[in-house]
Structures are given as C-alpha cells and as structure tokens.
N, C-alpha and C. Protein backbone atom coordinates (compact mmCIF):
# COMPACT_ATOMS: atom_id res chain seq x y z
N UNK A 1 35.33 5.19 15.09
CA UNK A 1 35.36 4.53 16.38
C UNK A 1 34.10 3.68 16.52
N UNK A 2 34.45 2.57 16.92
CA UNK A 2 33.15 1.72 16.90
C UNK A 2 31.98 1.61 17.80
N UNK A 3 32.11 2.82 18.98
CA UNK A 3 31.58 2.92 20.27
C UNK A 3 31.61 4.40 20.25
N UNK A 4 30.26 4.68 20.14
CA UNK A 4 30.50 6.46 20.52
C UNK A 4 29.28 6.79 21.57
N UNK A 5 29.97 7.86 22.41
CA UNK A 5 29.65 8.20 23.60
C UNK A 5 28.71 9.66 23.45
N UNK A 6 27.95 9.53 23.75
CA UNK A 6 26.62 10.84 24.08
C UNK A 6 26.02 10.87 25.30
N UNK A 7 27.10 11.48 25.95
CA UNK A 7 26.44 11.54 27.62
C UNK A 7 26.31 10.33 28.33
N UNK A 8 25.15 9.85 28.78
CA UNK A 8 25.02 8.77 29.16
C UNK A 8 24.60 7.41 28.19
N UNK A 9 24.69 7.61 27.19
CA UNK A 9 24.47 6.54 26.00
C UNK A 9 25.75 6.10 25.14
N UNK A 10 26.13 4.75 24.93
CA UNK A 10 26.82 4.59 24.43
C UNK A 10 26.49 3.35 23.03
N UNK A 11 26.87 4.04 21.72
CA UNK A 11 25.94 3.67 21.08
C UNK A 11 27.63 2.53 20.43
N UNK A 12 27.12 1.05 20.24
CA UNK A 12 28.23 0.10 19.71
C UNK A 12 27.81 -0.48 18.06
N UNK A 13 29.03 -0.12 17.88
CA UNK A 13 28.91 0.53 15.72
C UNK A 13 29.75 -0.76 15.06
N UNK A 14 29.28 -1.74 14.12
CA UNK A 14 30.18 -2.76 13.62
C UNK A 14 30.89 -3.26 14.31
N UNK A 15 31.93 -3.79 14.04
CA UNK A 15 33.04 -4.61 15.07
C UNK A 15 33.46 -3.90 16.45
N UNK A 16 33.16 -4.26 17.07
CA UNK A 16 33.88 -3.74 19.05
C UNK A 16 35.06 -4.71 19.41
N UNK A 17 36.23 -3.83 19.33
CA UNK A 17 37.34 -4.91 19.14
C UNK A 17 37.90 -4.32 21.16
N UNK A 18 38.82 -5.49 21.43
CA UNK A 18 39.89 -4.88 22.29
C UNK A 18 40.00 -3.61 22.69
N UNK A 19 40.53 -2.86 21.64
CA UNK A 19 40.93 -1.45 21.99
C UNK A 19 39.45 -0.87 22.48
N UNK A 20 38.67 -0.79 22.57
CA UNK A 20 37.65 -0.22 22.90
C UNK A 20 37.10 -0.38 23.99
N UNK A 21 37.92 -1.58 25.11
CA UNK A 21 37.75 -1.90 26.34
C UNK A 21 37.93 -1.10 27.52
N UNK A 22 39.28 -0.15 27.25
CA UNK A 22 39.74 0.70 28.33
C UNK A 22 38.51 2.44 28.34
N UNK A 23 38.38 2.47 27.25
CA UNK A 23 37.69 3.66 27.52
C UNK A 23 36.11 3.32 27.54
N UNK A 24 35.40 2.00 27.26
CA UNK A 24 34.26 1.97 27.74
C UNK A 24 34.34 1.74 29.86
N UNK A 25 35.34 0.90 29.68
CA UNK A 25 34.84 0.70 31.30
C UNK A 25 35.20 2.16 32.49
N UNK A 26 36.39 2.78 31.22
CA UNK A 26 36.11 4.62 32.09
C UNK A 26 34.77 5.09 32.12
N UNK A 27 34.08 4.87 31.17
CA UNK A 27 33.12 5.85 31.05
C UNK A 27 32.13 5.09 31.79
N UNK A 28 32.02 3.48 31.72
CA UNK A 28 31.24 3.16 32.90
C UNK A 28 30.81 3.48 33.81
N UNK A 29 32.32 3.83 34.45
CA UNK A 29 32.42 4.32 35.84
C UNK A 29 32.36 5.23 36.04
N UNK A 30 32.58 6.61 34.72
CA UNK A 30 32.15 8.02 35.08
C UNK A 30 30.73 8.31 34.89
N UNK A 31 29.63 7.47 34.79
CA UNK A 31 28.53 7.53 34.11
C UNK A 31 27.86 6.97 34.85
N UNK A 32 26.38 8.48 35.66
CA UNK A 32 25.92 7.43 37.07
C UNK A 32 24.75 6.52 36.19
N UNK A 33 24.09 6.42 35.36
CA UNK A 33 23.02 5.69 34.63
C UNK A 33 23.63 5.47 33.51
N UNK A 34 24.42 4.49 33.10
CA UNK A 34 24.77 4.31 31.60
C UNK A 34 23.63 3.63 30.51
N UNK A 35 23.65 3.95 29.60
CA UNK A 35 22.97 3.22 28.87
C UNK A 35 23.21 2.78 27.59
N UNK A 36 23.39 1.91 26.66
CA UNK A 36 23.75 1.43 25.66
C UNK A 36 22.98 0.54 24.50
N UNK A 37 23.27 0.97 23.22
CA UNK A 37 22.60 0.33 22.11
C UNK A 37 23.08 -0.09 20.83
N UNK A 38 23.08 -1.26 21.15
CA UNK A 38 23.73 -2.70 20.52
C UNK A 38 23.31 -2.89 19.12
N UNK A 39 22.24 -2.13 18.71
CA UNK A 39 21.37 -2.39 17.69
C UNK A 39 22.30 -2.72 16.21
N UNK A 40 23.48 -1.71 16.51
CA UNK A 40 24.42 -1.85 14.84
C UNK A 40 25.62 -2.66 15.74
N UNK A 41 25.91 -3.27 16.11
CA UNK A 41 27.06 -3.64 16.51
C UNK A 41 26.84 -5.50 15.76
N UNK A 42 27.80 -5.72 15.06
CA UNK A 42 27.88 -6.83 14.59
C UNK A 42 29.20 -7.88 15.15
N UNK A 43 29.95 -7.29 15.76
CA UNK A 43 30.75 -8.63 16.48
C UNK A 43 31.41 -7.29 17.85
N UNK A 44 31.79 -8.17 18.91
CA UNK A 44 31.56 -7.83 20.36
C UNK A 44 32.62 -8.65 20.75
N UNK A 45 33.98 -8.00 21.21
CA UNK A 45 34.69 -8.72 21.87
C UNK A 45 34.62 -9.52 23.19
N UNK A 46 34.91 -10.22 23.80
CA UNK A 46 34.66 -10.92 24.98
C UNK A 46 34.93 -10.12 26.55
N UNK A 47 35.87 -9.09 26.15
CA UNK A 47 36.46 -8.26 27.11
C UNK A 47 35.28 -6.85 27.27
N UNK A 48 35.01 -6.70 26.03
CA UNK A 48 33.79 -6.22 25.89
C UNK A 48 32.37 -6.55 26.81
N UNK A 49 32.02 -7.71 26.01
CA UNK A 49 31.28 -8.03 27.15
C UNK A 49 30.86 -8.36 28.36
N UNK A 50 32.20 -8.63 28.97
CA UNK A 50 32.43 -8.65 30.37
C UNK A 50 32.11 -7.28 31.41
N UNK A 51 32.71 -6.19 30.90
CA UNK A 51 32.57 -5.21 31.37
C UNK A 51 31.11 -4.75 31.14
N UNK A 52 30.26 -4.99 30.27
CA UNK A 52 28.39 -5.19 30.11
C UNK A 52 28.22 -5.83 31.18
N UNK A 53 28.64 -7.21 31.24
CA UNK A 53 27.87 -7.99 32.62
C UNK A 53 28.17 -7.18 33.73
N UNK A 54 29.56 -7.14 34.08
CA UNK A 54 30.11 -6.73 35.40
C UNK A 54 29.37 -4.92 35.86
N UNK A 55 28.91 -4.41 34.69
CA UNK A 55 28.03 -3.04 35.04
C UNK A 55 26.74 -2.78 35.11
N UNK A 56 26.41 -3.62 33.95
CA UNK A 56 24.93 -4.07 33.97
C UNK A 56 24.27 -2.67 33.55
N UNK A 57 24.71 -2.08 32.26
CA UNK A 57 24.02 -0.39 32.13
C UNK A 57 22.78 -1.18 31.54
N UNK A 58 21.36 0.00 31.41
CA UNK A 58 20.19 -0.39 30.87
C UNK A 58 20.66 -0.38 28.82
N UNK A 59 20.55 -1.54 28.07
CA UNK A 59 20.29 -1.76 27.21
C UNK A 59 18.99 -1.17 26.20
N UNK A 60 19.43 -0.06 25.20
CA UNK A 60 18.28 0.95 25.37
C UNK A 60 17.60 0.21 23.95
N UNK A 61 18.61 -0.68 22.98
CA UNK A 61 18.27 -1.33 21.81
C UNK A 61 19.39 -2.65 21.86
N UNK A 62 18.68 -4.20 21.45
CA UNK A 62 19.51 -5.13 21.63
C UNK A 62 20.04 -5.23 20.44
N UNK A 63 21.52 -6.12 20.07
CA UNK A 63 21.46 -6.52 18.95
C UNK A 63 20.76 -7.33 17.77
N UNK A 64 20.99 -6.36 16.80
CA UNK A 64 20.26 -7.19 15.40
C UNK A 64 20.79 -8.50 14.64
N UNK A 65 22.07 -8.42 15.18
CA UNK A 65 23.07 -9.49 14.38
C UNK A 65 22.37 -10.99 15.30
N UNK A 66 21.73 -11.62 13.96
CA UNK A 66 21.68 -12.94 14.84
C UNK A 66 22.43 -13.51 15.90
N UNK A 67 23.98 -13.90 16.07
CA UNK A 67 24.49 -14.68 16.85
C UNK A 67 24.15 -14.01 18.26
N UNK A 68 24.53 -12.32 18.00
CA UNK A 68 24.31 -12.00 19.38
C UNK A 68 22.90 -11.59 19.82
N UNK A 69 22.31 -11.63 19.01
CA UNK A 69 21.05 -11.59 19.80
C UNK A 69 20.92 -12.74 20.86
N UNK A 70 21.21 -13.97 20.17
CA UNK A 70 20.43 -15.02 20.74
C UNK A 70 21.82 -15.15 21.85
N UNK A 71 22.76 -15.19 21.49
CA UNK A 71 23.62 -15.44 22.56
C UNK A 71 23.67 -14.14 23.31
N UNK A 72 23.87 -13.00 23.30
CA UNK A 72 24.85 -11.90 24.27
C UNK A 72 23.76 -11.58 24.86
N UNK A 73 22.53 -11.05 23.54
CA UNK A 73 21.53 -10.23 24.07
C UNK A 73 20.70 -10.95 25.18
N UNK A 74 20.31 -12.11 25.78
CA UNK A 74 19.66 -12.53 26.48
C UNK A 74 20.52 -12.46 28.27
N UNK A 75 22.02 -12.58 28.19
CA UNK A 75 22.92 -12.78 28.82
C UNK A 75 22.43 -10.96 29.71
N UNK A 76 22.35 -10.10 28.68
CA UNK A 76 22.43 -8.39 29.48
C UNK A 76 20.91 -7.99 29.92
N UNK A 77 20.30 -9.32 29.13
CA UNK A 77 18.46 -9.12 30.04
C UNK A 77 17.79 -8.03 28.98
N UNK A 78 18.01 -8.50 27.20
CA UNK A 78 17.48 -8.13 26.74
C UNK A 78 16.75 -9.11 26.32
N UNK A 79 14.59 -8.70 26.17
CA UNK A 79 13.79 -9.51 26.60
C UNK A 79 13.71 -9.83 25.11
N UNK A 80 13.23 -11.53 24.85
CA UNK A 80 12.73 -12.05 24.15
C UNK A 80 11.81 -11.49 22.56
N UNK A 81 12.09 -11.54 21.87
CA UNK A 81 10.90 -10.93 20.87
C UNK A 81 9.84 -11.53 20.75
N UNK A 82 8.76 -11.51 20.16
CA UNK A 82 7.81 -12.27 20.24
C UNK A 82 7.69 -13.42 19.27
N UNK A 83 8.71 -13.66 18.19
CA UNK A 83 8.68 -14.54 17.12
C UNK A 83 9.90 -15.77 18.05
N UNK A 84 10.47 -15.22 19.02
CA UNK A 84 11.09 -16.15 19.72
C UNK A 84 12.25 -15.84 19.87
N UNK A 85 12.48 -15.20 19.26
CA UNK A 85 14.02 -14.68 19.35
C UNK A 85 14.35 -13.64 20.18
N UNK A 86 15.55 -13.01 20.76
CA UNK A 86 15.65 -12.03 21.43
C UNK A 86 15.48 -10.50 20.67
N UNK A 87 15.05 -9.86 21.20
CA UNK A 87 14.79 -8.23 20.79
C UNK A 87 16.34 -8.13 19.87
C-alpha cells in the first residue's frame, strides 16, 4: 500500500495513485492532528493532493523527488532548503 497509517502519521510510499484517495481523506477526518511524510513518495495523484490542500495536515518530511519538491512541496508550506530548493 503506498500510504501507511500510524496513528496520526501518514507516511506516502512510491506512486500514490487514485485508489488511495478514499481512505486518506477518512482518516483525515478521523485524525484530530494529522501529519504526513512525503519524503519516499515519488508521484502523487492530483486527487491526492487536493485533499493535502483542502486539510492542510503538518508535513513532518517534504518530498525528495525533484518535480514535487519544487512543485507540490512549496504548495503544502514546505519551507525552502537552503541551496534553493524546497526541503
């Protein structure tokens, strides 16, 4: 599963496709502090990330995969690195 759940952490593993939409935004909502780490996640569906914006959990590690660093990771208010790029 490309999204696995530990309490209030939800850690996103290689591809985050579709199917993985309905039971993150449950657990959103069952989860009073969510938090999530992007760090291995290499592609991120769009439905996916919607439900990130629309919850806004604290980002506990951004992604490593170039595209989304620079694109997703800045979008969920993960801060800048210091070489210029996003965390």
């Amino acid at each position: 599963m490309p999204i696995r759940y530990d309490a209030d952490l939800a850690r996103f593993e290689a591809a985050c496709t579709v199917e993985d939409a309905l039971p993150l935004a449950e657990w959103l909502e069952a989860t009073a502090a969510p938090r999530v780490d992007l760090s291995a996640c290499t592609d991120l569906h769009t439905a996916l990330l919607q439900l990130l914006l629309a919850a806004r959990p604290t980002v506990t590690a951004g992604p490593e995969d170039a595209f989304l660093a620079r694109w997703v990771g800045p979008a969920l208010g993960v801060p800048p690195s210091p070489g210029g790029k996003p965390a």
